[in-house]
Protein backbone atom coordinates (compact mmCIF):
# COMPACT_ATOMS: atom_id res chain seq x y z
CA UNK A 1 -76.44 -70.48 -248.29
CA UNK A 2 -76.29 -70.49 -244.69
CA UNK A 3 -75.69 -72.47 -241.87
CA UNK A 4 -77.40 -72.54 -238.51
CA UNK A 5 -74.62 -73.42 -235.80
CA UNK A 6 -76.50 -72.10 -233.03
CA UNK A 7 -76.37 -74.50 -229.75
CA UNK A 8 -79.77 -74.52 -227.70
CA UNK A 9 -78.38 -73.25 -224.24
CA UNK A 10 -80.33 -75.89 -222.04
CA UNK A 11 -78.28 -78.41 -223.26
CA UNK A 12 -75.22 -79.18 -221.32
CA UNK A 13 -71.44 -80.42 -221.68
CA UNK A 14 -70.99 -83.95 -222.76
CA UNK A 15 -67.80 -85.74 -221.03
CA UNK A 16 -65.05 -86.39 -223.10
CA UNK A 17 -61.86 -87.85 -223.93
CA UNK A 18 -58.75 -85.41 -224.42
CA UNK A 19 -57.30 -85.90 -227.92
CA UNK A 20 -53.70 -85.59 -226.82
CA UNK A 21 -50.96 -87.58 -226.11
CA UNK A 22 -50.25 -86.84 -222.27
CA UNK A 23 -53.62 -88.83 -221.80
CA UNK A 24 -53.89 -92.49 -221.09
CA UNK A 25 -55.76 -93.16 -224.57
CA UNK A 26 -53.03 -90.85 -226.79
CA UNK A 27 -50.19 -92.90 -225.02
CA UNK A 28 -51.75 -96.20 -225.72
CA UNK A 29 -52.61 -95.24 -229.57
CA UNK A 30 -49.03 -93.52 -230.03
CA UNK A 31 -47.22 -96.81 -229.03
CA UNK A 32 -50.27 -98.99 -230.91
CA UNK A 33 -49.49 -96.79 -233.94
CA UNK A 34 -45.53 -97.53 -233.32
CA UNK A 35 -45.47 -100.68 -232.50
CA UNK A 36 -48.14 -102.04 -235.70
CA UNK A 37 -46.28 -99.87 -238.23
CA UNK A 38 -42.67 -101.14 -236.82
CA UNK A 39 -44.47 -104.95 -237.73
CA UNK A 40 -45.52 -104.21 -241.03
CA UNK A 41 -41.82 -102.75 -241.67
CA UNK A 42 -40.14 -105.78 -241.01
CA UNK A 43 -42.29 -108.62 -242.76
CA UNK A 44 -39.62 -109.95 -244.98
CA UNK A 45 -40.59 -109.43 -248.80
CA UNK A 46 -43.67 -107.57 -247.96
CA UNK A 47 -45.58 -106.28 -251.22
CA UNK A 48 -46.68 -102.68 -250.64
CA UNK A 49 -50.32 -103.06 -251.95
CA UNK A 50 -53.09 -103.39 -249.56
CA UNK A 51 -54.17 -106.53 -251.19
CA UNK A 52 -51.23 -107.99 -252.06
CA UNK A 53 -50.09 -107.77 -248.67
CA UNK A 54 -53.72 -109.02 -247.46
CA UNK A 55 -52.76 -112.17 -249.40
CA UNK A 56 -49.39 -112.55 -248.43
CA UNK A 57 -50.24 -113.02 -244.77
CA UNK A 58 -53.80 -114.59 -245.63
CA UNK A 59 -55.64 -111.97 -243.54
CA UNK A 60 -58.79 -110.16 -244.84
CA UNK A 61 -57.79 -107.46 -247.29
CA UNK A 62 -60.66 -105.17 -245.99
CA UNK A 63 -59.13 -105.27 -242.52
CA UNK A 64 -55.23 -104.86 -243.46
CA UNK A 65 -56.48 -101.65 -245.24
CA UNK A 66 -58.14 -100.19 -241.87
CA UNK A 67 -55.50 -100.83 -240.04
CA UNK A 68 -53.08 -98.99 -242.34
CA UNK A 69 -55.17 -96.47 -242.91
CA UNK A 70 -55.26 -96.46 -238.51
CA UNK A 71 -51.87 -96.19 -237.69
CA UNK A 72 -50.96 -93.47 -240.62
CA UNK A 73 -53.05 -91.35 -238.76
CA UNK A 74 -51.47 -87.97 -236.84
CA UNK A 75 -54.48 -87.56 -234.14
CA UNK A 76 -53.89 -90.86 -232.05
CA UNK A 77 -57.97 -90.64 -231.31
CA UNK A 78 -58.42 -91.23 -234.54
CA UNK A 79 -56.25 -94.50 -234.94
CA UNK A 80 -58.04 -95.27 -231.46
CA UNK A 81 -61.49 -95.22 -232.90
CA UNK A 82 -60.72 -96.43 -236.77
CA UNK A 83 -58.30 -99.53 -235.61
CA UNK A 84 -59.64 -102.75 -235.70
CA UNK A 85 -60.40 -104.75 -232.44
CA UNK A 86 -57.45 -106.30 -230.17
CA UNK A 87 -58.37 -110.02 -231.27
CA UNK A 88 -57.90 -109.11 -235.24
CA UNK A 89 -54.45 -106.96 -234.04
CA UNK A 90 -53.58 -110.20 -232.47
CA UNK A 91 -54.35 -112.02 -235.05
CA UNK A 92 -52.59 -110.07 -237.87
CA UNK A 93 -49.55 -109.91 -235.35
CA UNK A 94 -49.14 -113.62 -235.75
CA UNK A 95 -50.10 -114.00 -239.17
CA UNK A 96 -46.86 -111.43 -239.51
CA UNK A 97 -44.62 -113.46 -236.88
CA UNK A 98 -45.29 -116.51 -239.13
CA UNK A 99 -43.99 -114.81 -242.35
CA UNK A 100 -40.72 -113.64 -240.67
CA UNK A 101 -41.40 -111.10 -238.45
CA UNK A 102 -38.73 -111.03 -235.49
CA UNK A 103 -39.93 -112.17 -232.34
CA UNK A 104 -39.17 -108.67 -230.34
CA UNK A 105 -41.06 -106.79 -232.24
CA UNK A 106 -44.29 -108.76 -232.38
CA UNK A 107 -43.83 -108.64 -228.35
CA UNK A 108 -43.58 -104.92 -228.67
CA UNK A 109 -46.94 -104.73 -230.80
CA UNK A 110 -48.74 -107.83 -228.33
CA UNK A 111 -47.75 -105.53 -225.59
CA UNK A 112 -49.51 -102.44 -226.85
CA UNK A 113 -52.77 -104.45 -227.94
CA UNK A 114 -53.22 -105.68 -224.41
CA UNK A 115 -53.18 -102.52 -223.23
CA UNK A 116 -55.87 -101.21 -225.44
CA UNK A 117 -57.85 -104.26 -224.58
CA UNK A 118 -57.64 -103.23 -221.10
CA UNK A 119 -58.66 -99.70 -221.32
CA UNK A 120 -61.91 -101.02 -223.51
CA UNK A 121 -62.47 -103.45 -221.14
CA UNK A 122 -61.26 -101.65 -217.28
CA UNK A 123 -62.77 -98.11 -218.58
CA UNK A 124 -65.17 -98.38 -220.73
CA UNK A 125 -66.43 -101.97 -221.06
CA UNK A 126 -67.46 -102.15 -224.21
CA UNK A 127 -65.71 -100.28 -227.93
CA UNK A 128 -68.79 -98.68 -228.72
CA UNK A 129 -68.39 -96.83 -224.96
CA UNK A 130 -64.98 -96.03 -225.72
CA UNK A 131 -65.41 -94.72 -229.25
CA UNK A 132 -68.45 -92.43 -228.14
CA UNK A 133 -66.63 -91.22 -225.28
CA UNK A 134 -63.47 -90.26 -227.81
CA UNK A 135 -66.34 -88.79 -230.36
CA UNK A 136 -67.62 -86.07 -227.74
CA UNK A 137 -65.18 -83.57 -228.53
CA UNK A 138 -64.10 -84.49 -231.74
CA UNK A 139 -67.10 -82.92 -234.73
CA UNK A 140 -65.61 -85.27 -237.25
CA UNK A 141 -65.51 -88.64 -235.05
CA UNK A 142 -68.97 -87.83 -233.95
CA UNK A 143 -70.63 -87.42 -237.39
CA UNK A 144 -69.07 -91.00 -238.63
CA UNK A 145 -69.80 -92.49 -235.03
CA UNK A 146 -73.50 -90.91 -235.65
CA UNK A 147 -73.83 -92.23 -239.23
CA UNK A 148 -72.60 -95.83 -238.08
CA UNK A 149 -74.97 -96.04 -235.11
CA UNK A 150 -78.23 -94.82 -237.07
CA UNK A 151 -77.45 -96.74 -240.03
CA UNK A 152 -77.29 -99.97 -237.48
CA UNK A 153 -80.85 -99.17 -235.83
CA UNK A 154 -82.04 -98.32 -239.65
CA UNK A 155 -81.21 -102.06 -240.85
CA UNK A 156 -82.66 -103.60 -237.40
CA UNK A 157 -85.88 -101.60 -237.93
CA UNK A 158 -86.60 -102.22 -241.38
CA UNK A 159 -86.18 -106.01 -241.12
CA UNK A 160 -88.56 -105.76 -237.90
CA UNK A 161 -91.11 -103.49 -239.54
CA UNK A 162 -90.80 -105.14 -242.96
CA UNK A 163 -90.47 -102.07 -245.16
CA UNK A 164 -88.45 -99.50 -245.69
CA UNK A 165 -87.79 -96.10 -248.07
CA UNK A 166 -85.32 -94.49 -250.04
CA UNK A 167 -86.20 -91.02 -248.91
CA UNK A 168 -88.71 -89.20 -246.50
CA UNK A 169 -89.80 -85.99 -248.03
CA UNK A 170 -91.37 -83.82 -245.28
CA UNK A 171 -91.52 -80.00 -247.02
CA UNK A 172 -93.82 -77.10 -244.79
CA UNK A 173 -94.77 -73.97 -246.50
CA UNK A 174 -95.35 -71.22 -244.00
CA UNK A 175 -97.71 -68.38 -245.46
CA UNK A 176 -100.05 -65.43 -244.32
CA UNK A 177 -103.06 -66.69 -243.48
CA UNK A 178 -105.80 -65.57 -246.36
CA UNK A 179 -108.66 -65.72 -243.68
CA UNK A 180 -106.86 -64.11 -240.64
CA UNK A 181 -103.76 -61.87 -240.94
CA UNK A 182 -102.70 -62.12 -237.80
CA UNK A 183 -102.10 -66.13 -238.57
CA UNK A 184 -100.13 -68.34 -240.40
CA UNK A 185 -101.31 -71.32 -242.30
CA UNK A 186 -99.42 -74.42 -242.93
CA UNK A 187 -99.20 -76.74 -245.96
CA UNK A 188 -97.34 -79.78 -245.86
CA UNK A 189 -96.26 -81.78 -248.44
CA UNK A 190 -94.63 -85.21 -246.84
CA UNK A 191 -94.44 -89.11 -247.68
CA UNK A 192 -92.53 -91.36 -249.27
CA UNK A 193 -90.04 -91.97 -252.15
CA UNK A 194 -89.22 -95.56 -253.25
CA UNK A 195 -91.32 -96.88 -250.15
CA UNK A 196 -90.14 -100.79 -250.67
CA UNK A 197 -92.14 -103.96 -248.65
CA UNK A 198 -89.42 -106.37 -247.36
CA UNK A 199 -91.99 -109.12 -245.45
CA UNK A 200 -95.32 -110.16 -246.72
CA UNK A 201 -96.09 -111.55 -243.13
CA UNK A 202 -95.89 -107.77 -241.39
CA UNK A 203 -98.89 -105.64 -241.97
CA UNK A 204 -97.13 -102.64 -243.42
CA UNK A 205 -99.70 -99.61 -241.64
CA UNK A 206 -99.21 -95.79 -241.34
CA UNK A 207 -101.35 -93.53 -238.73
CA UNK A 208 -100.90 -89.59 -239.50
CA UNK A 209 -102.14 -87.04 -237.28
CA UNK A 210 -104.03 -84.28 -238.38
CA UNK A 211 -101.11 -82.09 -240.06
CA UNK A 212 -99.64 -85.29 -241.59
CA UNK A 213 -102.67 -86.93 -243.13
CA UNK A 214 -102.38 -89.05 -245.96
CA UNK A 215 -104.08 -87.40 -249.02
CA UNK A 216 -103.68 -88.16 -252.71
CA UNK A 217 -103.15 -91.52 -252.82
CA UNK A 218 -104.95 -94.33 -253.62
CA UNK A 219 -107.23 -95.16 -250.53
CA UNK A 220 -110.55 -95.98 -249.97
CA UNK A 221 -110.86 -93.03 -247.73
CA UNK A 222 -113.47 -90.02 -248.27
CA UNK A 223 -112.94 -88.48 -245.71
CA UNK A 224 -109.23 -87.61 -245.25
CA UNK A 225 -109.01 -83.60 -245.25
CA UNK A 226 -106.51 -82.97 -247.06
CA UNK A 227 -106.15 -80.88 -250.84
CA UNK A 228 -107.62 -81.71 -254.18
CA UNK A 229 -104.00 -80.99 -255.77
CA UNK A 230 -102.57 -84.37 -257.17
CA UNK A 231 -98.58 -84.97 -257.90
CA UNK A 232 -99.10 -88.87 -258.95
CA UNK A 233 -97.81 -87.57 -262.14
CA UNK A 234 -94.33 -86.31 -261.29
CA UNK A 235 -94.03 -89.31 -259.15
CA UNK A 236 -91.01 -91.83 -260.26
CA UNK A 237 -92.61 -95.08 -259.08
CA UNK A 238 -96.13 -96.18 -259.63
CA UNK A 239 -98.49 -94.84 -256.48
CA UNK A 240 -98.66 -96.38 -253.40
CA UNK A 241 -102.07 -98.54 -252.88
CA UNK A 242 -103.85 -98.23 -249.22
CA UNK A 243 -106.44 -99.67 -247.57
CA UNK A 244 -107.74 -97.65 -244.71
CA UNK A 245 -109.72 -98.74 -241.49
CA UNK A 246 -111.27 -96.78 -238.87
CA UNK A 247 -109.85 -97.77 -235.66
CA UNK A 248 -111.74 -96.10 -232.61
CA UNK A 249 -112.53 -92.83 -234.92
CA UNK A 250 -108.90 -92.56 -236.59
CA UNK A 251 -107.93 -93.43 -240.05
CA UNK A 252 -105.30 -96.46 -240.14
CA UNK A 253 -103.53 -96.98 -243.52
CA UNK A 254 -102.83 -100.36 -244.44
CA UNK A 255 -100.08 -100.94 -247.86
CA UNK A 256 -101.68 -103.10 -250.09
CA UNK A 257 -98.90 -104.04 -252.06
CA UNK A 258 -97.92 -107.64 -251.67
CA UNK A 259 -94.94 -107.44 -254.12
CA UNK A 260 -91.12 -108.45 -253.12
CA UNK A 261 -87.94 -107.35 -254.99
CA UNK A 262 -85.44 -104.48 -255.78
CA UNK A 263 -88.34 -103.25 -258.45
CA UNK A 264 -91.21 -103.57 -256.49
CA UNK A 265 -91.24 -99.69 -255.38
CA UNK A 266 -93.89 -96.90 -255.04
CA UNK A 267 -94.46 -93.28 -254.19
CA UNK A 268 -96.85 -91.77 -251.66
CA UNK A 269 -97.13 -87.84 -250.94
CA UNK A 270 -99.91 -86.64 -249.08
CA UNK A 271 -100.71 -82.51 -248.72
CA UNK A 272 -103.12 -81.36 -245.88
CA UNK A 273 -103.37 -77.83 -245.14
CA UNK A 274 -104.09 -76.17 -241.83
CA UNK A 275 -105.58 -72.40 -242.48
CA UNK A 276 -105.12 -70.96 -239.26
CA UNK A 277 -101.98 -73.22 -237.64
CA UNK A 278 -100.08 -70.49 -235.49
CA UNK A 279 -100.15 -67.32 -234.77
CA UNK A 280 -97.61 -65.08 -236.90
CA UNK A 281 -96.30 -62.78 -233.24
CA UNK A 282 -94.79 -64.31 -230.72
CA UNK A 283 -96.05 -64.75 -227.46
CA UNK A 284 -94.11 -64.91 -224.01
CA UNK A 285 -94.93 -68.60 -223.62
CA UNK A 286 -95.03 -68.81 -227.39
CA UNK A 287 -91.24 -67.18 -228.68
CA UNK A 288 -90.61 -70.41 -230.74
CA UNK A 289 -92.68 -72.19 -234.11
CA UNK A 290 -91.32 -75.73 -235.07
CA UNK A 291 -92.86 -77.55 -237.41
CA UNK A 292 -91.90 -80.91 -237.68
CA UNK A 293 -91.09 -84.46 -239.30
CA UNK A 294 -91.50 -87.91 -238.19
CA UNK A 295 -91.16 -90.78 -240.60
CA UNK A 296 -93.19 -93.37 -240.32
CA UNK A 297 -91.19 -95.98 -241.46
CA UNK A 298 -87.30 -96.46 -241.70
CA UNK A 299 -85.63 -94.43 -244.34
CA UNK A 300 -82.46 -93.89 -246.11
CA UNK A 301 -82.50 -90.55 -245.96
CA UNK A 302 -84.73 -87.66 -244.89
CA UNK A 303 -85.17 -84.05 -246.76
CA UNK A 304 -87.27 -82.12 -244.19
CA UNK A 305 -87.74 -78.10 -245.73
CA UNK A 306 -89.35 -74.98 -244.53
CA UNK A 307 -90.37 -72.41 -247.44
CA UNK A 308 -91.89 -69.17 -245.96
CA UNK A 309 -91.88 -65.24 -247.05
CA UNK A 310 -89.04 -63.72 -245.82
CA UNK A 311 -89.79 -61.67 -242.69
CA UNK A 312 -92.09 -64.52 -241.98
CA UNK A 313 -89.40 -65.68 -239.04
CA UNK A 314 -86.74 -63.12 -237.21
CA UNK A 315 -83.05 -63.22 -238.10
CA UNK A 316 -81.92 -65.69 -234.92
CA UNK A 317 -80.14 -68.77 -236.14
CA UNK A 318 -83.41 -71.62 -236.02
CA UNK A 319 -82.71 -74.74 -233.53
CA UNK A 320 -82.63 -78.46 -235.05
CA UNK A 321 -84.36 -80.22 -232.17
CA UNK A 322 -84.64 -84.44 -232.09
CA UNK A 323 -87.17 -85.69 -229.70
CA UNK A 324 -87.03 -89.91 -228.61
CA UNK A 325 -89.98 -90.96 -228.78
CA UNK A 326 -91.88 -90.40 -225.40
CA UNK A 327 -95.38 -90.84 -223.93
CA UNK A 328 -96.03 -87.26 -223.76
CA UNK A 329 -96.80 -87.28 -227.71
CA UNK A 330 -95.41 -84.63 -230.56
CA UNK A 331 -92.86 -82.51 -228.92
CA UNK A 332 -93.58 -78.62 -228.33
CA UNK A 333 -90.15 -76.37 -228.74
CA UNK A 334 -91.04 -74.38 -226.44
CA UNK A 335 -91.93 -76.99 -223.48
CA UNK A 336 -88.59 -77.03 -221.83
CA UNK A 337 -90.17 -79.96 -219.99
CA UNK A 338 -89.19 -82.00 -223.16
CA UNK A 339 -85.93 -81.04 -223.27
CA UNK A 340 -84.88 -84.79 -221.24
CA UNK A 341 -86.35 -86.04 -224.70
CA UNK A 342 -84.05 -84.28 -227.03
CA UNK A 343 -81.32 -86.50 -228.89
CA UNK A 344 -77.94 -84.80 -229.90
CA UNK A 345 -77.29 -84.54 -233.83
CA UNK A 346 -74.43 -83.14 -235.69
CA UNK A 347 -76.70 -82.14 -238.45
CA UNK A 348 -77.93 -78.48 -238.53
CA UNK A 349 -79.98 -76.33 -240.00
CA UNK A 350 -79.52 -74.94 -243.57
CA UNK A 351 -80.73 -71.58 -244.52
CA UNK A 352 -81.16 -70.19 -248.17
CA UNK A 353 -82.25 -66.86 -248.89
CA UNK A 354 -85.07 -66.52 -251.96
CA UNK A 355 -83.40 -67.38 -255.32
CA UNK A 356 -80.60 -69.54 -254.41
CA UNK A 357 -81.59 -72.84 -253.96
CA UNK A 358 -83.38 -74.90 -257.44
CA UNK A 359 -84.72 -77.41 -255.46
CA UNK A 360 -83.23 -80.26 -257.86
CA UNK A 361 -82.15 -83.01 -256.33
CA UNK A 362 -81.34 -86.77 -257.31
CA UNK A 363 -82.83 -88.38 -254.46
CA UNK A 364 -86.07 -86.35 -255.47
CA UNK A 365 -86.90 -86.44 -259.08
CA UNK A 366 -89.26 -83.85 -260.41
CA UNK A 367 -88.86 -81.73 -256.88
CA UNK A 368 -88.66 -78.72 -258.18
CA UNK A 369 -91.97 -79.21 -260.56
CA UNK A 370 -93.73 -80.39 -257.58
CA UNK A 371 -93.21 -77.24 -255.29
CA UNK A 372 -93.92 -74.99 -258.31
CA UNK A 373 -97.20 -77.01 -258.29
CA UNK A 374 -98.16 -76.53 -254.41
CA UNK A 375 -96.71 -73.02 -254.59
CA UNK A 376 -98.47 -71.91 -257.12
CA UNK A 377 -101.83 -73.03 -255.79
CA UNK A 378 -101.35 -70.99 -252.46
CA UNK A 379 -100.78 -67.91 -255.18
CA UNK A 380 -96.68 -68.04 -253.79
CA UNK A 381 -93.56 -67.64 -256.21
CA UNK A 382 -91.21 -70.76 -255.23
CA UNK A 383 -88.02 -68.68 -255.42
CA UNK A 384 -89.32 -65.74 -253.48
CA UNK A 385 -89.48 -67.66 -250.84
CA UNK A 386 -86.76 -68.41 -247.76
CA UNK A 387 -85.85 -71.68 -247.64
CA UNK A 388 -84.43 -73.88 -243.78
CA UNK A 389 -83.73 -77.11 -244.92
CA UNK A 390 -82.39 -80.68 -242.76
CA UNK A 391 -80.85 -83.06 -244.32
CA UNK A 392 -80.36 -86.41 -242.58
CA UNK A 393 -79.01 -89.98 -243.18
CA UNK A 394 -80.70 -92.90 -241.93
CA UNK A 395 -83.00 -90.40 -239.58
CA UNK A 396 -83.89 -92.49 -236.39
CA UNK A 397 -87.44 -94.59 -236.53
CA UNK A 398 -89.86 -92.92 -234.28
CA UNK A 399 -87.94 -89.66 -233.15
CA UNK A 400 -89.59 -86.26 -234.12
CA UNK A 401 -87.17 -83.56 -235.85
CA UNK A 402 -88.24 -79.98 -235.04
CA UNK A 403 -87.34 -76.96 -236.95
CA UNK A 404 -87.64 -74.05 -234.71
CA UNK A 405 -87.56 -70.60 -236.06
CA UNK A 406 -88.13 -67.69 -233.82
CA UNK A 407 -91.28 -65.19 -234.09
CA UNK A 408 -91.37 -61.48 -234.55
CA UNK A 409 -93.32 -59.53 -231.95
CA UNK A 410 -96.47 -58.44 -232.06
CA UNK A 411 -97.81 -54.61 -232.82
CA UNK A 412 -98.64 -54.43 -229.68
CA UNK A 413 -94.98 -55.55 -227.93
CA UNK A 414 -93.05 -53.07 -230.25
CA UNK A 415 -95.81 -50.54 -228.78
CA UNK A 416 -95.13 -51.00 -225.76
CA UNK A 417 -91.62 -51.28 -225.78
CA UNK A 418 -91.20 -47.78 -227.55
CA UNK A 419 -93.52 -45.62 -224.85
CA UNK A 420 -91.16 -47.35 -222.00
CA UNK A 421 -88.05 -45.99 -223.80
């Protein structure tokens, strides 16, 4: 297995904080480190266990253990970022001071916290500016900053929208088109797992455009195009039950469901197939094909996958593109225009070659058995094929996540390339 690292050039520098201790912020966390470490030295009879010594100084166990685990740090941006706030420093100085600790040396540590207060609160104003600023440069800071911050938006939105979902399954198979070979056709299999209704006063609804139409579950629909294939039987949870209106010539899907609780989940994978989606050469406005995924509801996790023929797609590393949600609708890769959309990740793209991934995964039961399904149908051996794959925790509600994989030229292009040689 592979991994894409490949940085889209349009994207610029991000400022920083320097992660050294000539800087303002590495003095400040050295002494911090010092002065915290010198305090928890000289508590008289201090047990050695996290929650033993949570108990002897009546402070929260959870946050004695962070700030340990802080101040035994070597990069002092780290203990910057993982360190609790200045008023629970303070207050764990004093709750030290009353057990015994000398006077001078809770000074010394006192000292130190107001000076990290100040730099939160003279440079940055707030410590979620500070510890994104300290993140920029810093892959591992950024990926637990990144987790934190989606994982706050994913509890906000799923008590505002009233539902929410274990996983997001959005899988694309790119093949020859049987109709035109100078095309490729799209199939996408995408929905959820463990889709779970939180509020019986939100209408729970779904709109899909044409490449992400519901199909295969249970709807009073006829006229969703989408394939006859079913996969309600490798499903884990019981299907998901729509109602559908017609809103203005579009199909609105309404969850029926009125069910509360842990238990009450369901399934719902839909498969639409576009024949003739994109041409298989690229063009000069055209280099780029990105199919993407959009949840359309707040998720745990999403598994977004690409499965084409090799030699579908050129060797060039593909681009992991996230698009905020904007007025100008679904995101083209190759629109530079929507670049002032694009969201930074630290997730990439994975690449396997044919053969080398099984597809099994816990978050997915039955994965596998449903891709040998769909594959089969479009006459396609699952492990022949190439697989890009995006995995994401707690994906952002409403952004669009583009896979962009570079095409081959044309006949014509290689033609004329070789008589200019």
């Amino acid at each position: 297995m592979l991994k894409s690292t490949a940085n889209n050039p349009r994207n610029g520098p991000l400022p920083t904080v320097a992660g050294n201790a000539e800087t303002p912020e590495g003095v400040i966390a050295r002494a911090l480190a010092t002065s915290l470490r010198r305090v928890f030295a000289e508590i008289p009879d201090a047990p050695q266990r996290p929650s033993a010594l949570a108990a002897h100084l009546s402070v929260s166990r959870v946050l004695i253990s962070r700030t340990l685990g802080a101040i035994a740090l070597t990069n002092p941006l780290d203990t910057l970022q993982r360190v609790p706030g200045p008023e629970t420093l303070r207050g764990i100085v004093e709750a030290a001071v009353t057990q015994g600790v000398p006077q001078p040396t809770a000074d010394a540590a006192i000292d130190a916290i107001e000076q990290f207060s100040r730099i939160i609160r003279d440079s940055f104003g707030t410590r979620s500016a500070l510890n994104a600023a300290i993140s920029a440069n810093q892959p591992d800071m950024q990926r637990r900053l990144e987790l934190d911050s989606r994982y706050r938006v994913f509890k906000g939105m799923r008590e505002l929208r009233g539902v929410e979902a274990a996983t997001w399954l959005s899988t694309t198979f790119v093949t020859r088109s049987h109709d035109n070979p100078d095309m490729l056709s799209a199939t996408v299999l995408q929905g959820f797992i463990a889709l779970r209704r939180l509020r019986n006063d939100i209408p729970v609804t779904f709109a899909f455009d044409a490449i992400g139409a519901v199909a295969n579950a249970h709807t009073d629909a006829v006229d969703v195009p989408s394939s006859t294939l079913s996969l309600e039987d490798l499903y884990t949870n019981k299907p998901a039950v729509l109602d559908v209106d017609n809103v203005g010539g579009k199909m609105m899907y309404r969850l029926r469901q009125s069910g509360l609780g842990k238990h009450a989940l369901t399934d719902m994978l839909a498969m639409v197939r576009v024949p003739a989606w994109r041409s298989r050469f690229a063009r000069p406005e055209r280099p780029l094909v990105g199919p993407f995924a959009q949840p359309t509801a707040p998720v745990k996790l999403l598994v977004f996958d690409l499965l084409a023929p090799a030699g579908t797609f050129t060797e060039e590393s593909p681009l992991l593109s996230v698009y905020a949600p904007s007025m100008r609708g679904a995101a083209n890769p190759n629109d530079a225009w929507r670049d002032i959309d694009r969201a930074a990740v630290p997730e990439t793209v994975e690449i396997y070659k044919p053969g080398e991934q099984s597809f099994e995964m816990p978050e997915i039961p039955n994965y596998r058995r449903m891709l040998t399904r769909v594959a089969g149908e479009m006459r396609q051996d699952l492990d022949a094929l190439q697989l890009y794959r995006v995995r994401m925790a707690y994906p952002v509600f409403g952004f669009q996540f583009v896979i962009s994989l570079h095409l081959p030229p044309g006949p014509a292009t290689i033609e004329r390339a070789l008589r200019t040689r």
